[in-house]
Protein backbone atom coordinates (compact mmCIF):
# COMPACT_ATOMS: atom_id res chain seq x y z
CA UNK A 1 61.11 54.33 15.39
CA UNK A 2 62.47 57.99 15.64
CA UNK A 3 65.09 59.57 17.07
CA UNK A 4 64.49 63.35 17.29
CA UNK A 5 67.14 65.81 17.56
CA UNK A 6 67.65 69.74 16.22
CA UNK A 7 69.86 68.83 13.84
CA UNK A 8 71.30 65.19 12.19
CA UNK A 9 74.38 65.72 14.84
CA UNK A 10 71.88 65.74 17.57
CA UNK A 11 69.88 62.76 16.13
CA UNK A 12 73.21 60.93 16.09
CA UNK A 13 74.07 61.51 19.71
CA UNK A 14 70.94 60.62 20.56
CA UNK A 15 70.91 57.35 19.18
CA UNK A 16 74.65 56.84 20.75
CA UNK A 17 73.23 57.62 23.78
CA UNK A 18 70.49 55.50 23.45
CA UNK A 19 72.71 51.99 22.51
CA UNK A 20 75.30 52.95 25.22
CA UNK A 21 72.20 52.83 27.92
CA UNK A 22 71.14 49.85 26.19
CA UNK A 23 74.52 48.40 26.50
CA UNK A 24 75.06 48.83 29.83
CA UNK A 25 71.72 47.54 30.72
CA UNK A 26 72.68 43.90 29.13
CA UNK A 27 76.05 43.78 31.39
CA UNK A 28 78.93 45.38 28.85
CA UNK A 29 81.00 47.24 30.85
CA UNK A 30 83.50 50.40 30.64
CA UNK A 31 81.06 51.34 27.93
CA UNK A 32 82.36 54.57 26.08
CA UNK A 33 81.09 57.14 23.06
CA UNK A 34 82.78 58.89 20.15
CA UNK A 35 85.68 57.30 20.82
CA UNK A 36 89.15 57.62 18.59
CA UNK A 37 91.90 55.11 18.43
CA UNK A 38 95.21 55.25 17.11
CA UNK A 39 95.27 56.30 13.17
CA UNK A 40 91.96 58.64 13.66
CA UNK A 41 89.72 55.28 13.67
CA UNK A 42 86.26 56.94 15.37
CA UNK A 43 83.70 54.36 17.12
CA UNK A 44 80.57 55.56 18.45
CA UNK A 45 80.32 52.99 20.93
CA UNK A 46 83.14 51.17 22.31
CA UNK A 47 82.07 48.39 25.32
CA UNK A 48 83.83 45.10 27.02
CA UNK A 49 81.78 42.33 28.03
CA UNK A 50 84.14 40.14 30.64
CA UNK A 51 83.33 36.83 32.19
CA UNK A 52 85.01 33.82 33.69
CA UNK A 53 86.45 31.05 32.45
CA UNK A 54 87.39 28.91 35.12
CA UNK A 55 88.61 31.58 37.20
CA UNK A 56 90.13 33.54 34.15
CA UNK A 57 88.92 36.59 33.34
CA UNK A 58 88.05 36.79 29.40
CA UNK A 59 87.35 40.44 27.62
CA UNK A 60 85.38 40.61 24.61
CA UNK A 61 85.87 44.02 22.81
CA UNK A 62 82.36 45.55 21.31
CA UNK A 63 83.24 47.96 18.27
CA UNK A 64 79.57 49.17 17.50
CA UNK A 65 78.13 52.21 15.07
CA UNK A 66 75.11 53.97 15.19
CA UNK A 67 74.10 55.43 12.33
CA UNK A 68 69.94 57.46 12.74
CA UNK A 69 69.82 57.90 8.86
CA UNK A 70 65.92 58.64 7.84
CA UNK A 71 67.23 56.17 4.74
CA UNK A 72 68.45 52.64 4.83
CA UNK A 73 72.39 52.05 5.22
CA UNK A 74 73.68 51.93 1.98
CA UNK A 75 76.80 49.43 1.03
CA UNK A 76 79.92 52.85 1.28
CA UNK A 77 79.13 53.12 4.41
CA UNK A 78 78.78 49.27 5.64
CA UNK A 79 82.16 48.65 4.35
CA UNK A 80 83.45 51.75 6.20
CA UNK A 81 82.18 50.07 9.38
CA UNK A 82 84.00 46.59 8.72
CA UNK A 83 86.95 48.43 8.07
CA UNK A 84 86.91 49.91 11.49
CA UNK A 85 85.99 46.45 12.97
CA UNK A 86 89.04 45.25 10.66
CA UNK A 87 91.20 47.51 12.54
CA UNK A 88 90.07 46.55 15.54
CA UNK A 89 90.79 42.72 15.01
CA UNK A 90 93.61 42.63 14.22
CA UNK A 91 94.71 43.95 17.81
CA UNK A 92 91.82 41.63 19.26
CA UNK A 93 90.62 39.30 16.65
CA UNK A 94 87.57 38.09 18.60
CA UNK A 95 86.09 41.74 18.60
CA UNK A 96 82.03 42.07 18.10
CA UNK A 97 81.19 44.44 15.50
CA UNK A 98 77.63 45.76 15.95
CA UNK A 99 76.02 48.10 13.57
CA UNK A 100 72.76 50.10 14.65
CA UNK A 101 70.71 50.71 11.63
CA UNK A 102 67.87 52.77 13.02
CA UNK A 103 65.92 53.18 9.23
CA UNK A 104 67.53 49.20 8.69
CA UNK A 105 69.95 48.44 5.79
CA UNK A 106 69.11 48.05 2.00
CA UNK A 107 69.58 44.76 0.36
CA UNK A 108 73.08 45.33 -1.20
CA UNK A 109 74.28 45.31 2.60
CA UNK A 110 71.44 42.75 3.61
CA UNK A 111 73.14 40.30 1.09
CA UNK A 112 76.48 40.92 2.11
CA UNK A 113 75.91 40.79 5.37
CA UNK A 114 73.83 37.03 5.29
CA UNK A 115 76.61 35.68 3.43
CA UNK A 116 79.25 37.34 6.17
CA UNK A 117 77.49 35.94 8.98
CA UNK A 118 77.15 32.31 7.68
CA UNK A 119 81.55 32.68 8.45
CA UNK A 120 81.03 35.17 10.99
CA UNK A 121 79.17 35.22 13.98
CA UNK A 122 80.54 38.13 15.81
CA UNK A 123 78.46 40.42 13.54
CA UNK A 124 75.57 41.62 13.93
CA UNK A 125 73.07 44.52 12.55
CA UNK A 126 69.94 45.82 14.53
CA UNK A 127 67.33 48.09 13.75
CA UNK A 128 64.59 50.36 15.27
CA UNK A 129 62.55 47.29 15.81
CA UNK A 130 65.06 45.90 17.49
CA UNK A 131 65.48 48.36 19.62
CA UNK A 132 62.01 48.89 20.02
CA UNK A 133 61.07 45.39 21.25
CA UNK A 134 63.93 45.17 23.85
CA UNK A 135 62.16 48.58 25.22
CA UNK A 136 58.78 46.58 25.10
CA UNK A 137 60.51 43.63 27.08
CA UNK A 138 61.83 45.93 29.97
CA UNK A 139 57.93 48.16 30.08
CA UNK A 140 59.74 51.42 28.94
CA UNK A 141 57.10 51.63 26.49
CA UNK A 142 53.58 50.70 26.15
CA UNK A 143 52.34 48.90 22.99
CA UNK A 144 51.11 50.43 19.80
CA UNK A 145 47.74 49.51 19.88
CA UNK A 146 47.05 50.32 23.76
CA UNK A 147 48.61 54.16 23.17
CA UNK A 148 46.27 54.89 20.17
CA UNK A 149 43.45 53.39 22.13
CA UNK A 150 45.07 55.65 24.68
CA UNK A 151 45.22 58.94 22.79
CA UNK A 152 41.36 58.58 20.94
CA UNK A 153 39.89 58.53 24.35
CA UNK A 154 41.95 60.92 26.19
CA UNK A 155 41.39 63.49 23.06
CA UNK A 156 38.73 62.22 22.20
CA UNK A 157 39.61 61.78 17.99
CA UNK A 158 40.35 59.77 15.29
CA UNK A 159 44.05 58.71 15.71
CA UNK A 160 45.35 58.34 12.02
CA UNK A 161 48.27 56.43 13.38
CA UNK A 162 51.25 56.56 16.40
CA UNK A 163 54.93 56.18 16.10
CA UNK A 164 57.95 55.53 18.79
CA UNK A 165 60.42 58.49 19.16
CA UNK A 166 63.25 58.86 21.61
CA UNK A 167 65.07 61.50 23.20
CA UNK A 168 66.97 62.80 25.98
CA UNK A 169 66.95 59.29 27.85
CA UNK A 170 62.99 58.44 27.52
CA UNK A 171 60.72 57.66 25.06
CA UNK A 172 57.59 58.60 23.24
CA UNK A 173 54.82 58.44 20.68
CA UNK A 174 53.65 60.96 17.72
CA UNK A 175 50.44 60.85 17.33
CA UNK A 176 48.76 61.57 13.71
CA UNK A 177 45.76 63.08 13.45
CA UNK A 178 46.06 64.10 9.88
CA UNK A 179 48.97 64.47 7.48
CA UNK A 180 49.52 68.52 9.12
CA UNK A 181 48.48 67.79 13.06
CA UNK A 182 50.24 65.99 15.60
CA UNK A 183 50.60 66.02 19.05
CA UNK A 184 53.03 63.98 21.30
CA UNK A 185 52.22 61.65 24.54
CA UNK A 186 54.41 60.17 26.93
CA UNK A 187 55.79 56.63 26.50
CA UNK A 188 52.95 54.88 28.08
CA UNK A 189 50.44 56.87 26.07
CA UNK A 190 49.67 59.41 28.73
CA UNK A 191 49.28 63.20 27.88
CA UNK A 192 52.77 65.16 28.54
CA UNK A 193 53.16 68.46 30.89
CA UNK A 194 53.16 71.97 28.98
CA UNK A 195 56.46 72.36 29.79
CA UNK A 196 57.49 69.06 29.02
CA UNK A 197 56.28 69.63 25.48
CA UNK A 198 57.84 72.81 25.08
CA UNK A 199 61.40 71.08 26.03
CA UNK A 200 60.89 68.81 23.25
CA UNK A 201 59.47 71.44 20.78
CA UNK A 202 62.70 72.26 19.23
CA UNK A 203 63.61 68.41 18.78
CA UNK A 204 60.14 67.34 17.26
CA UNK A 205 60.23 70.57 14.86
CA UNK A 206 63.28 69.39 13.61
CA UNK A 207 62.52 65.81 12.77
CA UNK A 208 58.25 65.40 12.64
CA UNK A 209 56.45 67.40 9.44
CA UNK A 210 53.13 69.55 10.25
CA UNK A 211 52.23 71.33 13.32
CA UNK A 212 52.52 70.03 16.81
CA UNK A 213 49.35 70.53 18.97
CA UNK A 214 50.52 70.88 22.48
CA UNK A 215 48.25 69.69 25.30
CA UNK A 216 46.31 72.75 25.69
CA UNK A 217 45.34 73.31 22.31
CA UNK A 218 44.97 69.73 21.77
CA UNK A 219 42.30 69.78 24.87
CA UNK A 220 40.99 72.90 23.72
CA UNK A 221 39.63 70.82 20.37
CA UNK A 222 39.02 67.26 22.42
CA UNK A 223 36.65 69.32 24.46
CA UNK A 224 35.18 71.14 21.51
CA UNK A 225 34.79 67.65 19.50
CA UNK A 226 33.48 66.68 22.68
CA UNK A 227 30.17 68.94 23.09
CA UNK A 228 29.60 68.41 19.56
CA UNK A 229 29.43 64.99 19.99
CA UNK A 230 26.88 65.54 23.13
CA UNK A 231 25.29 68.33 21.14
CA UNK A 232 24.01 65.52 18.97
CA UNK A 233 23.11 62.96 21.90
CA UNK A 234 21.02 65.71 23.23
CA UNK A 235 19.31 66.29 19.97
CA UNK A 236 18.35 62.69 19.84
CA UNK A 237 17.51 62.10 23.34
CA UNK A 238 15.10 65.31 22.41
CA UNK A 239 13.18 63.47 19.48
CA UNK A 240 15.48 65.32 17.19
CA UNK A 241 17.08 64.05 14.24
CA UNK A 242 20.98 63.70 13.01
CA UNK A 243 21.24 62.77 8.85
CA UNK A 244 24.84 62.57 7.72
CA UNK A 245 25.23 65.75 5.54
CA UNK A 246 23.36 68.05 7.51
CA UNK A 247 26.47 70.10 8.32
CA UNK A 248 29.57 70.76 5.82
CA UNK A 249 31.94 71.42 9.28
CA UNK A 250 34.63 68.48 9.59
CA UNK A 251 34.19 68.35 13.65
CA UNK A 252 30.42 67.28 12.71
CA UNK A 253 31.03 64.74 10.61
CA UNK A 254 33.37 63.62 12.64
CA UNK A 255 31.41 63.30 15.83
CA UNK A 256 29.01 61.83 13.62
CA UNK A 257 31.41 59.15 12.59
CA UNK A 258 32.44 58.44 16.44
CA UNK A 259 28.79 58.21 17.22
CA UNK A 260 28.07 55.38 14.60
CA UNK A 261 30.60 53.66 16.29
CA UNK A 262 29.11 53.67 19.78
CA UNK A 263 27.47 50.88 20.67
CA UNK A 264 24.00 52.77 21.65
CA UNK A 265 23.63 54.35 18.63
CA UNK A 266 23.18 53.14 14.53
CA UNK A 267 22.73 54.43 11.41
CA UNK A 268 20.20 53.85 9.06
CA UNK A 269 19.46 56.09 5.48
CA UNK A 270 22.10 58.52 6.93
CA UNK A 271 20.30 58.82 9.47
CA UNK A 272 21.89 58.26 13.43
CA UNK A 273 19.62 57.01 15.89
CA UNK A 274 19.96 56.23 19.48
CA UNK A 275 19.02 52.78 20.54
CA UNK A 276 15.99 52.02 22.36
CA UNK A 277 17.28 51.53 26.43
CA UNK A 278 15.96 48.28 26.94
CA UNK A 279 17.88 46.75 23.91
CA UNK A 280 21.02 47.90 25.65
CA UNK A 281 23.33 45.08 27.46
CA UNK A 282 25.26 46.16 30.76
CA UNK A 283 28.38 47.64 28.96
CA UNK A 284 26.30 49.68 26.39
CA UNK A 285 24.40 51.77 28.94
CA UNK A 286 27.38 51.92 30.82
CA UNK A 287 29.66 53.05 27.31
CA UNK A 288 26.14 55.98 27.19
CA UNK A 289 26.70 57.59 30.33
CA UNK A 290 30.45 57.42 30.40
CA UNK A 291 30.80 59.03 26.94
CA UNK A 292 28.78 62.05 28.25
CA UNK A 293 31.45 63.17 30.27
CA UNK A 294 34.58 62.17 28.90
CA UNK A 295 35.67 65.87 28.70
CA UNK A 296 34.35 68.75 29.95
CA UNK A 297 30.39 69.20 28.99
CA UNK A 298 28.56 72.40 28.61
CA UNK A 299 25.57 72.68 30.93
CA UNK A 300 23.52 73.71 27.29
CA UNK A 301 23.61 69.71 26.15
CA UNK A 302 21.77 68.80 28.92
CA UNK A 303 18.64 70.47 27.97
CA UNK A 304 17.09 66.70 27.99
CA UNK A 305 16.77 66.63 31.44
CA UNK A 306 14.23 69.20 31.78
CA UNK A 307 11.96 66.50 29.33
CA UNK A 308 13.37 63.77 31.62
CA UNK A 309 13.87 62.39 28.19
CA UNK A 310 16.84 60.25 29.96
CA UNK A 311 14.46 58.28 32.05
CA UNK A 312 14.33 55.24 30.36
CA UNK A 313 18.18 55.03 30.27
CA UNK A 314 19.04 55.41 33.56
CA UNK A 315 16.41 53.06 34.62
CA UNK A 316 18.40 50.58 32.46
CA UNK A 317 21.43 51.41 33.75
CA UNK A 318 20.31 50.64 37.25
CA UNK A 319 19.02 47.65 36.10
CA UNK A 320 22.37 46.49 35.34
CA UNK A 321 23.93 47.85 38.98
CA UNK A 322 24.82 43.87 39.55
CA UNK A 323 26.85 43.71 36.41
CA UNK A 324 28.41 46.79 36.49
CA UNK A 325 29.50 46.63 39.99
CA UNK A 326 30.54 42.94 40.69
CA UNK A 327 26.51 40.98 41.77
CA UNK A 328 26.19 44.49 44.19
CA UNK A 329 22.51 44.98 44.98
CA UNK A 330 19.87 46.74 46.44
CA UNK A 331 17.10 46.31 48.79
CA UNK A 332 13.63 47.64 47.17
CA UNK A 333 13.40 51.19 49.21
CA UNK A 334 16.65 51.72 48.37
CA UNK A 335 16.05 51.39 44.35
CA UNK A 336 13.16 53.47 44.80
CA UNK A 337 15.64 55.76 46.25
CA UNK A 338 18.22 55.75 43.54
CA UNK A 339 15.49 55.57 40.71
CA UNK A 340 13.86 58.91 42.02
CA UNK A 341 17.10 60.75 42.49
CA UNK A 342 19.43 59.83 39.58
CA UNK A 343 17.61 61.57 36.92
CA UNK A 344 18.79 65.17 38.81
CA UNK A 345 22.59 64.22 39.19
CA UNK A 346 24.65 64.05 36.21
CA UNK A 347 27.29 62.65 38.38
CA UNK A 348 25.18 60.03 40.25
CA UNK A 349 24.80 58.47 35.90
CA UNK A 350 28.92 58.42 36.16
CA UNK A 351 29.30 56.92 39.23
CA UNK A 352 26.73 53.74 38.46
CA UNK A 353 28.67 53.19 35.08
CA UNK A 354 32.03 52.88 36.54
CA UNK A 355 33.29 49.96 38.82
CA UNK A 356 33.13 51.65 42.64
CA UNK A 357 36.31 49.99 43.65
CA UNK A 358 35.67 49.56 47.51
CA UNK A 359 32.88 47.46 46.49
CA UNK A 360 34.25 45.29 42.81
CA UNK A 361 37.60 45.00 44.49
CA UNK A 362 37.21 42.46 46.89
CA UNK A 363 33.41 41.03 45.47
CA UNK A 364 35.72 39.92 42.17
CA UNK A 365 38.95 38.95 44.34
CA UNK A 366 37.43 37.12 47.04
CA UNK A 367 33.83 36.28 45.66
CA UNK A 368 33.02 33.92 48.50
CA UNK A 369 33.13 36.26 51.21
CA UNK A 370 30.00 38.40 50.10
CA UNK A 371 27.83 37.49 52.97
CA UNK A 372 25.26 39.75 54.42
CA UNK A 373 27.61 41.88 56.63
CA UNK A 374 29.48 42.58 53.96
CA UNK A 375 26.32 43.58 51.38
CA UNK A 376 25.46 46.05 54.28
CA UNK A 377 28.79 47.40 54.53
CA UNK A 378 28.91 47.72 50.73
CA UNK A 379 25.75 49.51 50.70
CA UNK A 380 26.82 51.95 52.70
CA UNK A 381 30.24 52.69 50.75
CA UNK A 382 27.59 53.14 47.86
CA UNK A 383 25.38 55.02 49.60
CA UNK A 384 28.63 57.52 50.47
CA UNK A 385 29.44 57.63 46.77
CA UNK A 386 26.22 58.88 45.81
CA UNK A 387 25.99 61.26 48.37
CA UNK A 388 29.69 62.68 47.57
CA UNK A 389 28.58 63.33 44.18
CA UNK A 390 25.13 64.60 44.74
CA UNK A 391 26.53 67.23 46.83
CA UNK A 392 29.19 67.97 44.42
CA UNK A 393 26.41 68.53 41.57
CA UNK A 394 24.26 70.48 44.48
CA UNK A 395 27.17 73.19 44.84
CA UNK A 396 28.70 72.92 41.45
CA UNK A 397 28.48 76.81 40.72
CA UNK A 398 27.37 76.48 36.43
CA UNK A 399 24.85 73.29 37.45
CA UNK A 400 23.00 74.73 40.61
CA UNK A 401 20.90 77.20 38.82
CA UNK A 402 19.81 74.75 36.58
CA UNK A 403 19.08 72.29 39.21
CA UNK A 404 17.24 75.37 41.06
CA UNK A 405 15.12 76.86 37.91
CA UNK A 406 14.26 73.91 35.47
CA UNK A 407 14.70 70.66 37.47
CA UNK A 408 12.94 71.91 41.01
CA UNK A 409 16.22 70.83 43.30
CA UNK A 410 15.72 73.40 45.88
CA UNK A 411 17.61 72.25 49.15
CA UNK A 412 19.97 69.60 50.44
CA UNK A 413 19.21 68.48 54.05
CA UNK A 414 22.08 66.80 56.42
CA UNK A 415 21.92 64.73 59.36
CA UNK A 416 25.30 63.62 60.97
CA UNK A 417 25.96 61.70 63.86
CA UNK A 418 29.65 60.68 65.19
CA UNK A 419 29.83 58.30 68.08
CA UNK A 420 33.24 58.36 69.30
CA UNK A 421 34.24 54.96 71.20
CA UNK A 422 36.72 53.99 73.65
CA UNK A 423 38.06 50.37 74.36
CA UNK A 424 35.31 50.24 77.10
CA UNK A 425 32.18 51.86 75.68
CA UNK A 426 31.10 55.71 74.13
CA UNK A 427 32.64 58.17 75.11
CA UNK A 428 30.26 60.96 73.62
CA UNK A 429 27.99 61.62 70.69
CA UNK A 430 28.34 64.39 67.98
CA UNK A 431 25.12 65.51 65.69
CA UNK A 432 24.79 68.05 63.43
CA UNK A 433 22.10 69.10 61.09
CA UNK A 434 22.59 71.54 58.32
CA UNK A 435 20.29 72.76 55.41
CA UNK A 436 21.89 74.05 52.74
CA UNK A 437 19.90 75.90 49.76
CA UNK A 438 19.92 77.20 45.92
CA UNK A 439 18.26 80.17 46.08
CA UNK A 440 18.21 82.99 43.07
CA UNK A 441 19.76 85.93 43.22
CA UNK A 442 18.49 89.72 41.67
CA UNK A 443 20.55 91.05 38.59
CA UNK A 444 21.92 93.71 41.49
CA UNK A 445 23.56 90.65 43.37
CA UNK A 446 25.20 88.19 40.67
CA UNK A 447 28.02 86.63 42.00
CA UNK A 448 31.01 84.61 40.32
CA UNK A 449 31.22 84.19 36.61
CA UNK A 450 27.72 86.00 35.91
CA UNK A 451 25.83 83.39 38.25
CA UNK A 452 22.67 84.32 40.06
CA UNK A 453 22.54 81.21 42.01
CA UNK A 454 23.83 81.09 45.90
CA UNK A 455 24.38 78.32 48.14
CA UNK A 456 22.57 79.35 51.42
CA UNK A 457 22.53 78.19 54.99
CA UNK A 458 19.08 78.22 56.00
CA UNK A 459 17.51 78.50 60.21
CA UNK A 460 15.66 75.79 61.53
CA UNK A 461 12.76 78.52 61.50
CA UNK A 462 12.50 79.17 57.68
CA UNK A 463 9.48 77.33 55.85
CA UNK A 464 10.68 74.61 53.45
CA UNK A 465 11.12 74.74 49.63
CA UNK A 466 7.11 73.58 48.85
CA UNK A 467 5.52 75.45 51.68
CA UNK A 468 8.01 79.17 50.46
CA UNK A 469 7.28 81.34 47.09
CA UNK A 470 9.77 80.88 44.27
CA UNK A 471 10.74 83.62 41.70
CA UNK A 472 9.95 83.19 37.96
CA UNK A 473 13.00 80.49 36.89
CA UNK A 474 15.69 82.31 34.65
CA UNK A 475 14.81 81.56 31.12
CA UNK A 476 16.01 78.35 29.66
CA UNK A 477 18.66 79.16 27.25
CA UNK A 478 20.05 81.95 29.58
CA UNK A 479 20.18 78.90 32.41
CA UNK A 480 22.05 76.59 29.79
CA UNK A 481 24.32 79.16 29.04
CA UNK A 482 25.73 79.67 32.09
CA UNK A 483 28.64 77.32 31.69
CA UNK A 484 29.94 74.19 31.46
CA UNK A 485 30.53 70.79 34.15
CA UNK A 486 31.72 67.85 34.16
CA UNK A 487 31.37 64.48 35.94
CA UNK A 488 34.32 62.88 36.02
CA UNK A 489 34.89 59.22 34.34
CA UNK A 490 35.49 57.85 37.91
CA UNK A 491 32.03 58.73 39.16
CA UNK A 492 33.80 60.44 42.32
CA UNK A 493 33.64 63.84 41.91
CA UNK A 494 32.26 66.62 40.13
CA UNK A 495 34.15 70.04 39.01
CA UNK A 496 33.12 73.13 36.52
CA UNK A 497 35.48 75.15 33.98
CA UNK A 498 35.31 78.71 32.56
């Protein structure tokens, strides 16, 4: 474990901080730092622990060093520390001595200690570890292996490794991308504030080698790594082929890597290859759709759609709808629905490959209760879903022109009715019907970002999309140029980025 700090002062206060919060929080009392006693003896950490003894009160003094040396304690300075808990014993011989090792002891002191504590069991030395798993036991800190899980998908890289830091009262991990790049993540793996990072920055700098990546910049490369990774999806899904070696860049080869890995995809000669939809089980057409928009994804990788080259995939995906969410099902008309409208909606392939919790929640909690008023009321929570994120995809301002142009979606056509109710019957009835369309704009009339797409709010009177002309759609590549979206993870909600 590390203990940051500017300087080695720093790192030692830190770690005196660190035992006296540690000491308090196991019941020693009128706990005290850098304290000095009569003859210049200094303690860093002086505590009492007092109990009862039938209806006594007995005080046992704590004389306790912290020492946050990057090297093991060597034997000067263990013997400097039982000299001080000498002193102290002999004006209260039944004095603990505790000595904080964070980097541990070598084996001169090892040995001498063993051998002291076979006489002596008011000694004791702890380590990082130590420290570490009483940190574990209380939930300050999340385990290794769950924050480098953590960190890969959140940035979406190879994690080289993680290690425990603390400072000003919390803790953290470093996380190793390479022997020069690291960034830092709170203690639960989680990514850290901009500001949060930079109040570390001076502490990190002054005890972690290489160059920190703060969130931004470390976002700015998950989301490049990203779209390379898609990049290559896309070129598959497109009849295209990936052999390792046809790029030199690292971020290739490395998205190459993380795509061997997936379970939809193999190599074989070097060569990646998607696999086949209907060999995919429930979580591996899931893992496909999720990993398309685990950062943000530029409208350009999903050229496939215009081939409908995803077809097969979402078909299995739906296929799966019991497993993914909890036995929920479908009547026929409504499949037919979902099959003919899925391939459009990016975010409609998120939303079927993540648990909808209003429906798993209570099928897995209370399985017995899924009788047919409750399928019906389920349906309709996942009928809500998909229509929150199909109009989220409909008005997403870098998607709509696509949608318009290449795919055909022209308008979006809503019918509400609210029936307000009292205790005795309805008290009135609320409808509303709105059209909404993507129509293209002239050069003379772009709008946000470049964009020649508008949302418009068409009369009753005007004709409908297949009985109105159309302009010639905006060329391809100018269409997937035009930015970048994203589907969320959750399936909920769709947003775009510059």
């Amino acid at each position: 474990m590390l203990v940051l700090g500017v300087s080695s002062d720093d790192k030692g206060a830190q770690l005196e901080a660190l035992v006296h919060t540690e000491l308090e929080s196991q019941g020693y009392v009128e706990v005290y730092s850098n304290v000095i006693r009569s003859g210049g003896n200094e303690l860093d950490v002086t505590a009492k622990r007092k109990f009862s003894v039938i209806g006594a009160d007995h005080v046992t003094p704590v004389v306790c060093e912290a020492k946050a040396y990057q090297d093991p304690v060597n034997l000067p300075t263990w013997q400097k520390f039982l000299g001080k808990l000498f002193i102290q014993r002999c004006e209260t011989p039944a004095a603990i001595g505790i000595l904080v090792a964070l980097s541990g002891v070598n084996g001169n002191v090892r040995g001498s200690y063993e051998s002291l504590r076979k006489k002596d069991g008011g000694l004791f030395i702890f380590d990082g570890r130590n420290l570490l798993d009483r940190a574990r036991e209380a939930g300050a800190i999340a385990s290794e292996d769950k924050v480098s899980q953590a960190a890969q998908e959140q940035f979406r890289r190879g994690v080289l490794g993680v290690e425990p830091a603390y400072y000003g009262g919390g803790y953290f991990w470093i996380v190793r991308w390479n022997d020069e790049e690291y960034s830092v993540v709170n203690a639960h793996g989680s990514r850290l504030l901009a500001q949060q990072i930079e109040n570390l920055r001076t502490a990190l700098e002054g005890s972690v080698s290489g160059k920190l990546m703060a969130t931004d910049e470390a976002q700015a490369q998950a989301e490049a790594r990203h779209n390379i990774k898609i990049g290559l999806i896309s070129r598959l899904l497109q009849g295209g082929t990936v052999t390792l070696g046809d790029s030199h860049e690292d971020d290739e080869r490395e998205a190459f890597a993380s795509l061997a890995d997936e379970p939809y995809s193999y190599t074989e000669n070097r060569q990646l290859n998607l696999v086949p939809a209907n060999e995919l089980d429930a979580p591996g057409v899931a893992r496909f759709f999720t990993s398309l928009f685990e950062s943000t994804t530029s409208v350009k990788h999903l050229a496939f759609m215009t081939g409908r080259n995803h077809d097969s995939y979402i078909e299995r995906l739906i296929d799966t709808l019991p497993e993914q969410q909890a036995g929920f099902t479908l009547d026929n008309d409504d499949r037919l629905s979902l099959q003919a409208l899925a391939p459009f909606f990016p975010s409609i392939w998120a939303t079927l490959a993540q648990p909808i919790q209003l429906i798993t929640t209570h099928r897995i909690s209370e399985p017995g209760l899924a009788d047919e008023a409750t399928l019906i009321s389920d349906r309709n929570t996942f009928w809500d879903e998909i229509i929150k994120v199909v109009r989220q995809d409909f008005m997403n301002v870098f998607l709509r022109g696509f949608l318009y142009d290449h795919l055909g979606v022209a308008d979006l056509d809503e019918v509400i009715e609210v029936k307000v109710k009292s205790k005795s019957g309805v008290i009135g009835t609320m409808k509303t019907k709105t059209r909404t369309a993507i129509r293209q704009l002239s050069e003379d009339f772009a709008g946000e970002a470049g964009t020649r797409h508008a949302l418009i709010r068409m009369l009753p009177t005007v004709a409908e999309p297949w009985e109105d002309s159309h302009p010639d759609p905006i060329p391809l590549e100018i269409a997937l140029n035009a930015g970048t979206s994203r589907a969320t993870a959750a399936g909920v909600s769709s947003d775009t980025v510059r």
